[in-house]
C-alpha atoms as a PDB file:
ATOM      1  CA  UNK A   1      94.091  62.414 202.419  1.00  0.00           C
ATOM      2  CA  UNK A   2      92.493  59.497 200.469  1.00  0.00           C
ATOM      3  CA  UNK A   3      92.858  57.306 197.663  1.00  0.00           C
ATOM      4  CA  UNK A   4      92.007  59.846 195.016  1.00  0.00           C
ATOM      5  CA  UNK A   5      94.367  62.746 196.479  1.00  0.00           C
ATOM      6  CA  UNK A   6      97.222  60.306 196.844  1.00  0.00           C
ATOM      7  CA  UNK A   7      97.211  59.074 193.439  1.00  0.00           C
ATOM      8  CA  UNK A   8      97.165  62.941 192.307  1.00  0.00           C
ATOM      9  CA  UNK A   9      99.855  63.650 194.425  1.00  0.00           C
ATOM     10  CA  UNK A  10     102.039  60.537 193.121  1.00  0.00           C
ATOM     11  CA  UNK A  11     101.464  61.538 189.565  1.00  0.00           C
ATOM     12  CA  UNK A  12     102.791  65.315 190.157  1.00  0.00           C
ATOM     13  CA  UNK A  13     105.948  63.706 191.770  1.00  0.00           C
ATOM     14  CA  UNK A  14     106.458  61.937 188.677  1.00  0.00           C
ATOM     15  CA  UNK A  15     106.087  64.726 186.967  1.00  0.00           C
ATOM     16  CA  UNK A  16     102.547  64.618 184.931  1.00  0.00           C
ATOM     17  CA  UNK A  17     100.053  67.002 184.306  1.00  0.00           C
ATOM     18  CA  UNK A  18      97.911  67.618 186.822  1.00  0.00           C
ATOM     19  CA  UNK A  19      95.444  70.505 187.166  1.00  0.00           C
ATOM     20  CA  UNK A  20      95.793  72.707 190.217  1.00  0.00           C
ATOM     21  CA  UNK A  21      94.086  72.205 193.227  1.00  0.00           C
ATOM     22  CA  UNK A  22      94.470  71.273 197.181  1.00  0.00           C
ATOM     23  CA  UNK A  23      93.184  68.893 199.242  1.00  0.00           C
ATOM     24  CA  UNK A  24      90.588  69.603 202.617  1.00  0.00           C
ATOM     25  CA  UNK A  25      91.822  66.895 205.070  1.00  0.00           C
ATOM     26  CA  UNK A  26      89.545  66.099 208.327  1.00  0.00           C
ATOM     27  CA  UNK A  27      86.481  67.574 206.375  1.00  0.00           C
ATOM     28  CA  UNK A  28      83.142  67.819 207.987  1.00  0.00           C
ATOM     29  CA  UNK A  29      79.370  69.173 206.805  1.00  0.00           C
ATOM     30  CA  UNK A  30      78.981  72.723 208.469  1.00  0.00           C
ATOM     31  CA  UNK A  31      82.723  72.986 209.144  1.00  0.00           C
ATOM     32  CA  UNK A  32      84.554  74.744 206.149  1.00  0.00           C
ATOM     33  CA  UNK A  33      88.399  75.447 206.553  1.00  0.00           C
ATOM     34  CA  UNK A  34      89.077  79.316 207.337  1.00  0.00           C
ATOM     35  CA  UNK A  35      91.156  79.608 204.369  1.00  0.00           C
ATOM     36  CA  UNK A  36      88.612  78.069 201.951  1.00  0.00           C
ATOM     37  CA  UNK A  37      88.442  81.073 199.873  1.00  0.00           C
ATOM     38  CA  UNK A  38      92.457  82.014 200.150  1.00  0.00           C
ATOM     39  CA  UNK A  39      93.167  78.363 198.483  1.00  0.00           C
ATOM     40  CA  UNK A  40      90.587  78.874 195.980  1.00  0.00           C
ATOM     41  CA  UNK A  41      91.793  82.355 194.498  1.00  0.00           C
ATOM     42  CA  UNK A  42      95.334  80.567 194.622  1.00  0.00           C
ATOM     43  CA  UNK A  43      94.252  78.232 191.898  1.00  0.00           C
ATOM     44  CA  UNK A  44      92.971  80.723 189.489  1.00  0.00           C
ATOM     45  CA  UNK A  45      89.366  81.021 191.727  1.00  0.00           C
ATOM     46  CA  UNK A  46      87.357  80.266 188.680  1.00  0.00           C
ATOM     47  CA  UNK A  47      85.405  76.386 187.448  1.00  0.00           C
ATOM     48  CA  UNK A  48      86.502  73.580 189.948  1.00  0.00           C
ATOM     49  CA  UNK A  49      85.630  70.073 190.388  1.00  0.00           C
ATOM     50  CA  UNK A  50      84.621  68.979 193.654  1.00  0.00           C
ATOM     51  CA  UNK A  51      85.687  65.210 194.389  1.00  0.00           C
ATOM     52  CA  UNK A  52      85.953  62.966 197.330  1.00  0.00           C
ATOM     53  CA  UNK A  53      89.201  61.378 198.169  1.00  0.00           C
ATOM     54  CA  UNK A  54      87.844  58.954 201.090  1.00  0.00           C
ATOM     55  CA  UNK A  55      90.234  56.614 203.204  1.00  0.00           C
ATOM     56  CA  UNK A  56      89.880  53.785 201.379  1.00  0.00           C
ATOM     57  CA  UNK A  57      88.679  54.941 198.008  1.00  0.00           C
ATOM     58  CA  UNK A  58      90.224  54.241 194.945  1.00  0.00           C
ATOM     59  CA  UNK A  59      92.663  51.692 196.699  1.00  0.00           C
ATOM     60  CA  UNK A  60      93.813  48.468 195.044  1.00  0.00           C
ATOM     61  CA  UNK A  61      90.602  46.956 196.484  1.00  0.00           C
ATOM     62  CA  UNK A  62      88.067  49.226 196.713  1.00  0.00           C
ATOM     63  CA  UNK A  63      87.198  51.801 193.920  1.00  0.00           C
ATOM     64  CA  UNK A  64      83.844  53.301 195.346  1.00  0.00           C
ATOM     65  CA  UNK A  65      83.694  54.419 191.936  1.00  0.00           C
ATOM     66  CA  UNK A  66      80.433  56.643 191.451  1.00  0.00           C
ATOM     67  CA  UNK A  67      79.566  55.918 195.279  1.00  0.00           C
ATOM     68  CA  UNK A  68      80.158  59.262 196.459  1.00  0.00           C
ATOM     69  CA  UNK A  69      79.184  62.599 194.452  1.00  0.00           C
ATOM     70  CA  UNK A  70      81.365  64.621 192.112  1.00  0.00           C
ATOM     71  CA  UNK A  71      80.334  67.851 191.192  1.00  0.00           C
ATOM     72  CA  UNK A  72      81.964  69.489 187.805  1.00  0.00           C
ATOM     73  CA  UNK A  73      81.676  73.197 186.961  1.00  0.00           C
ATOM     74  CA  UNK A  74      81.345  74.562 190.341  1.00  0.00           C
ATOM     75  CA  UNK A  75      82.581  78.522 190.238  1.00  0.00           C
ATOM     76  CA  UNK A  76      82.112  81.095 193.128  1.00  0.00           C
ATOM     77  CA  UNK A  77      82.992  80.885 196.862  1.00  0.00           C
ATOM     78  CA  UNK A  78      79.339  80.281 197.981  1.00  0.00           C
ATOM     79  CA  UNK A  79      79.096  77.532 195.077  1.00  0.00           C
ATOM     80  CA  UNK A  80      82.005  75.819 196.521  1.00  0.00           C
ATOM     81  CA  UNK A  81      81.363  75.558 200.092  1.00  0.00           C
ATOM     82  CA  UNK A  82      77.387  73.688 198.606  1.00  0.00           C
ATOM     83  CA  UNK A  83      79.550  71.616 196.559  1.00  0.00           C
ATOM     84  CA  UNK A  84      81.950  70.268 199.346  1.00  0.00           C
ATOM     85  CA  UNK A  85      79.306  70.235 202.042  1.00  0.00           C
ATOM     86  CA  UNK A  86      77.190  67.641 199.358  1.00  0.00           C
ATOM     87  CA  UNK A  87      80.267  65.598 198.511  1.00  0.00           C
ATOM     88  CA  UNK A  88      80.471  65.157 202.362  1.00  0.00           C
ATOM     89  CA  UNK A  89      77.213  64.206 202.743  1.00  0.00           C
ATOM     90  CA  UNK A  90      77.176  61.320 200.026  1.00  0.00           C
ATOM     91  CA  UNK A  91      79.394  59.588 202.271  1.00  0.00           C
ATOM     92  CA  UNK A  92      76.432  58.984 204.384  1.00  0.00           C
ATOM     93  CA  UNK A  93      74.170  57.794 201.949  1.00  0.00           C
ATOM     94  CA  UNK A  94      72.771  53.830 201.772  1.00  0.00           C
ATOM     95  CA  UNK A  95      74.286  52.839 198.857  1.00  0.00           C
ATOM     96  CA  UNK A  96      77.754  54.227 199.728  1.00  0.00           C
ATOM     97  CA  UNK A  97      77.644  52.747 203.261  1.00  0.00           C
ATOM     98  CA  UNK A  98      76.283  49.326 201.852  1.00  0.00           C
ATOM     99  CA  UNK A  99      79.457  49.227 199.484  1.00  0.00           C
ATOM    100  CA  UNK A 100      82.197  50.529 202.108  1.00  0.00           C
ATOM    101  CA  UNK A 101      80.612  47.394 204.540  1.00  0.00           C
ATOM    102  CA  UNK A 102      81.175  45.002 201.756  1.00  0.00           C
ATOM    103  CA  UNK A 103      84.515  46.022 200.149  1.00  0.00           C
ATOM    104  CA  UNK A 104      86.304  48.047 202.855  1.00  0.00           C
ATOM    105  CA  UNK A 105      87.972  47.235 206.116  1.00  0.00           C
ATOM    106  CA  UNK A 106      87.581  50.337 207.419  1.00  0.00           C
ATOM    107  CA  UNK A 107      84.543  50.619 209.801  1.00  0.00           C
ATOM    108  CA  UNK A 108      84.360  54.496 209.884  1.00  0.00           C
ATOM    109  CA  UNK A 109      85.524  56.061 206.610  1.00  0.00           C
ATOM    110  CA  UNK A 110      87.079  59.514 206.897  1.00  0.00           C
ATOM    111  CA  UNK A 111      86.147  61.483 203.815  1.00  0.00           C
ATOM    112  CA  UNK A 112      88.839  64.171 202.257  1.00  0.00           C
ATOM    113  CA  UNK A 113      87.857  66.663 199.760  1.00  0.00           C
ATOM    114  CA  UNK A 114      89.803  67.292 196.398  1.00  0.00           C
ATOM    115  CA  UNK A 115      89.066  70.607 194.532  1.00  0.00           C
ATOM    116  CA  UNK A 116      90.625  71.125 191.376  1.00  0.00           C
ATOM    117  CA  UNK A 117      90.597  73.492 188.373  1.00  0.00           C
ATOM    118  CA  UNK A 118      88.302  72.265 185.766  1.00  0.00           C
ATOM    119  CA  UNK A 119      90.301  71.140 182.218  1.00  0.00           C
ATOM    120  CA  UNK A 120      87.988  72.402 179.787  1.00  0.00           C
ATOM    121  CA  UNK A 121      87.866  69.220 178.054  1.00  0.00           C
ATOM    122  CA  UNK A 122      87.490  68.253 174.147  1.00  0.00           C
ATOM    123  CA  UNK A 123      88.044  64.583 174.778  1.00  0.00           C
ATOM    124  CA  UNK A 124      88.647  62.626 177.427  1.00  0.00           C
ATOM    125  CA  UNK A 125      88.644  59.224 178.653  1.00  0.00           C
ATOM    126  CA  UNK A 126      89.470  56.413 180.888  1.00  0.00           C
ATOM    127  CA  UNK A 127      93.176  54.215 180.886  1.00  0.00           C
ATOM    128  CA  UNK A 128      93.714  50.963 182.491  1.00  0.00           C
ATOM    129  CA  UNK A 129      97.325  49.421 182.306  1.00  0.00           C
ATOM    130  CA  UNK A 130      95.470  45.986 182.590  1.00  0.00           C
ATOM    131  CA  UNK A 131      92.579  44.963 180.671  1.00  0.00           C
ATOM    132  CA  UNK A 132      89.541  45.520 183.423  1.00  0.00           C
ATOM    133  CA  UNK A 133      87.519  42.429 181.733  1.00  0.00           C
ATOM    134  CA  UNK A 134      90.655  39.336 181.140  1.00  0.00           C
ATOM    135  CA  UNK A 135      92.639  40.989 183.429  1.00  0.00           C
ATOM    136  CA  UNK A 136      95.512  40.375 181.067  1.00  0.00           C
ATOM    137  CA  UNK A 137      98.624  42.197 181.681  1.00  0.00           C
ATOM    138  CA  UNK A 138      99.089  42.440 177.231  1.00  0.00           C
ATOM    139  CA  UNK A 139      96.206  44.456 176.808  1.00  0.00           C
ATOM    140  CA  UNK A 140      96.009  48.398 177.939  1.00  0.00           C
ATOM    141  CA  UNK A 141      92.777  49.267 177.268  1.00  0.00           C
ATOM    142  CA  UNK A 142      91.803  53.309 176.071  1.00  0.00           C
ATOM    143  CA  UNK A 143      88.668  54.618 176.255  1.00  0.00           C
ATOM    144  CA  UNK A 144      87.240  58.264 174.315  1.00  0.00           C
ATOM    145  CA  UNK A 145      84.720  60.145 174.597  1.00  0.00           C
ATOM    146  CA  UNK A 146      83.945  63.784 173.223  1.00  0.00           C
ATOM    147  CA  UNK A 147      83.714  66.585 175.912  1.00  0.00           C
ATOM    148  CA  UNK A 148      84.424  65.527 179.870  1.00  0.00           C
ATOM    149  CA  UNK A 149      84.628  62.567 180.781  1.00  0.00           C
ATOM    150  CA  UNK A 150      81.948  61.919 183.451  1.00  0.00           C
ATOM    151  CA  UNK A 151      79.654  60.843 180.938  1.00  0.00           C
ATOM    152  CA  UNK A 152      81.662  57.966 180.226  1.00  0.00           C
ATOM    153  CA  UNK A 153      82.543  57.103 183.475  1.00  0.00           C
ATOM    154  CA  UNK A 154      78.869  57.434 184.393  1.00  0.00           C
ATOM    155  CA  UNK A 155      78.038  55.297 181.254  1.00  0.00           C
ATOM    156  CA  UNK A 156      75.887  57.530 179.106  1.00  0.00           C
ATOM    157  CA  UNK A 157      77.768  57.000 176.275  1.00  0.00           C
ATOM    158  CA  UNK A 158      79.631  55.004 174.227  1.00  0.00           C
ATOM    159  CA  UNK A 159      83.554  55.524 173.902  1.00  0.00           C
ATOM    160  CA  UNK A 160      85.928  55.016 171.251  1.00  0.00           C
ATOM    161  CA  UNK A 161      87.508  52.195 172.073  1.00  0.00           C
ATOM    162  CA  UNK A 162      91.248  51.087 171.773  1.00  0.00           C
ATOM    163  CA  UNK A 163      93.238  48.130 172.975  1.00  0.00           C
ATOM    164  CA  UNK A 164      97.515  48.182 172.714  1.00  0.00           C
ATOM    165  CA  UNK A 165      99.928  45.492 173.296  1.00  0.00           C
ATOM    166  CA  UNK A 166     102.827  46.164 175.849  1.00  0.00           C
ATOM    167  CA  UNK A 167     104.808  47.450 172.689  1.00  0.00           C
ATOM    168  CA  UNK A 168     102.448  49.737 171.867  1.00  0.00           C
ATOM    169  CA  UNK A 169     100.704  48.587 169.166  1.00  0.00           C
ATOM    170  CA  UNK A 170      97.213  49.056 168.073  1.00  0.00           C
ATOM    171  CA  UNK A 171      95.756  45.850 168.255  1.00  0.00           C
ATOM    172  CA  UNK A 172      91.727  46.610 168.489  1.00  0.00           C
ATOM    173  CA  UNK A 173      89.856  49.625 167.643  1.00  0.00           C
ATOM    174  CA  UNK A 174      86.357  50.275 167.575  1.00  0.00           C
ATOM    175  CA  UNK A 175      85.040  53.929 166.548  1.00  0.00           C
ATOM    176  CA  UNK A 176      81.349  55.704 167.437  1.00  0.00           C
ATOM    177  CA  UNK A 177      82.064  57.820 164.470  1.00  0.00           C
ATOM    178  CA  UNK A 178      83.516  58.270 161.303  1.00  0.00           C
ATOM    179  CA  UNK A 179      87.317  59.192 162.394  1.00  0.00           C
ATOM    180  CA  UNK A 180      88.924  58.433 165.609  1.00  0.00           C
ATOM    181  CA  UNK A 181      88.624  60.612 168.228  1.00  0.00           C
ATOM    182  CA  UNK A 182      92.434  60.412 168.899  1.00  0.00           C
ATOM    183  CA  UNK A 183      95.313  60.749 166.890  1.00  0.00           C
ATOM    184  CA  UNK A 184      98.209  58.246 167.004  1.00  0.00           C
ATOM    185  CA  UNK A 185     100.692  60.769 168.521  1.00  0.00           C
ATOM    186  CA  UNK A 186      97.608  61.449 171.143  1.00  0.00           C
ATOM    187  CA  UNK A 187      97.567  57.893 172.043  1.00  0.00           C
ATOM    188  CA  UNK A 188     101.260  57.350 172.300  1.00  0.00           C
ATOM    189  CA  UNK A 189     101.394  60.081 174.707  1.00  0.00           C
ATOM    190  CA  UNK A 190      98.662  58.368 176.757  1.00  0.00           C
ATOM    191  CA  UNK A 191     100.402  54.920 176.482  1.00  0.00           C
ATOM    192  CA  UNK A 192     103.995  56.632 177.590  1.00  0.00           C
ATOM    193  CA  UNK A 193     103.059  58.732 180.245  1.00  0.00           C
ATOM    194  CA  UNK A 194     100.775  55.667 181.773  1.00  0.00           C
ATOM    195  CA  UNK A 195     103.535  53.300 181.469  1.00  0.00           C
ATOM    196  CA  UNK A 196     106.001  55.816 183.307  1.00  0.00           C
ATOM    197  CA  UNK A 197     103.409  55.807 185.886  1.00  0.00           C
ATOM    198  CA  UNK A 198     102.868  52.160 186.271  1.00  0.00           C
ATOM    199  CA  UNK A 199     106.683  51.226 186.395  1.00  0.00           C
ATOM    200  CA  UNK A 200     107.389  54.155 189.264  1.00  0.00           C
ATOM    201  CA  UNK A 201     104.243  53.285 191.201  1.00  0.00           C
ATOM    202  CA  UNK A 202     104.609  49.767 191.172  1.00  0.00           C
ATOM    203  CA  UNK A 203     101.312  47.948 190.662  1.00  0.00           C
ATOM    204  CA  UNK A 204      98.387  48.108 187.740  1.00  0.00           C
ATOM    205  CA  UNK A 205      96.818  51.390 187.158  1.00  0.00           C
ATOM    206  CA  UNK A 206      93.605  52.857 185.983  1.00  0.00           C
ATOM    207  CA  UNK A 207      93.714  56.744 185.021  1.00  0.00           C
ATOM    208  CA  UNK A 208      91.421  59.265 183.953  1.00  0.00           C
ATOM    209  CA  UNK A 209      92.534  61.920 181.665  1.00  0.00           C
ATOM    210  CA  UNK A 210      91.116  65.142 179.844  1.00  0.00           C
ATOM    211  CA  UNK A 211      92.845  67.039 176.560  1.00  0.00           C
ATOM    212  CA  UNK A 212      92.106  70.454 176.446  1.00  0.00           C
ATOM    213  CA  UNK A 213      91.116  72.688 173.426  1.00  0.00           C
ATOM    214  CA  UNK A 214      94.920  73.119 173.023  1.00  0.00           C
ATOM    215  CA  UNK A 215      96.136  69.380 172.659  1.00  0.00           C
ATOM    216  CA  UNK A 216      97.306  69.301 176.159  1.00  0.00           C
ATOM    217  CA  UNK A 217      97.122  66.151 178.241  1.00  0.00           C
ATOM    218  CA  UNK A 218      96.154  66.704 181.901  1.00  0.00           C
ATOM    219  CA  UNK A 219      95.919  63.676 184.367  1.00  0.00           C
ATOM    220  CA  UNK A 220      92.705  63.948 186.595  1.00  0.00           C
ATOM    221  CA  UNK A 221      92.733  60.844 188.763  1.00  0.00           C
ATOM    222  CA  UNK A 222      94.779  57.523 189.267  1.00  0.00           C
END
């Protein structure tokens, strides 16, 4: 099913939040599963995100991060099947194929769709169990940003930004604004739940996460 869809599915058997959604496996432009529309009213049938989940994506050596398309906010059968035949298609574009022939082993990458309810987002942010600059193992690394998170991830804006020890203390913070966009308790939840992760899974992690208008922490992707 992926990279993406397998770290979803590790973090719902350990328990986290993760929005509802399923998985197209064997995917193909033109070729839409019969029972698109019977899996979409199961998960509520209203804003999805469309993601890819190819072989090979989002693995300990390859991220393909913003290589293939994503496509937030997509509502209504007809919207969905546009949004999942363009995700397809990305896979086929230069810039993805000139990064899966430099960082991937596999020659032909089969692409996997995820579809998941949207979390409608007040902040959200990025997680890495291991500082993505020093690579030091001391430093977890938070990042914020108002609204959903594809801005950040897409870089077109700048993030709160927090660094903890392994103990979880706060030992770096640097705010856009006047007052942090998380609370303490907000980021101790983020700091447990991504430890929990780390220890069951076994290796380094980075995690993107959304809080929704009523303080609740979903995971979207590991």
């Amino acid at each position: 099913v992926g990279g993406k869809a397998e770290g979803l599915a590790k973090l719902i058997k350990l328990g986290l939040k993760v929005p509802a959604g399923f998985v197209i496996q064997h995917a193909q432009p033109g070729n839409m599963p019969a029972q698109l529309a019977l899996f979409y009213q199961a998960i509520g049938g209203g804003k999805v995100a469309v993601r890819s989940s190819a072989i090979g994506e989002d693995s300990a050596d390859a991220s393909f991060a913003g290589q293939y398309e994503t496509i937030l906010n997509v509502e209504g059968e007809s919207a969905l099947v546009q949004a999942i035949e363009h995700c397809l298609r990305s896979i086929q574009s230069v810039h993805a194929s000139a990064y899966k022939n430099t960082k991937a082993d596999e020659v032909d990458v089969e692409m996997a769709v995820v579809v998941q309810s949207m979390v409608p987002a007040t902040i959200a942010g990025v997680l890495f169990t291991v500082d993505p600059v020093s690579y030091s193992r001391q430093r977890i690394v938070i990042d914020a940003v108002q609204g959903l998170g594809e801005k950040l991830v897409s870089g077109a804006v700048t993030p709160d930004h927090y660094v903890f020890d392994r103990a979880g203390k706060l030992i770096e913070q640097d705010l856009i604004g006047a007052a942090a966009l998380l609370s303490s308790e907000q980021l101790q939840r983020l700091l447990y739940d991504a430890f929990e992760a780390e220890a069951k899974i076994g290796f380094p992690l980075d995690m993107e996460w959304a809080i929704d208008a009523q303080g609740i922490l979903h995971w979207l992707q590991a």
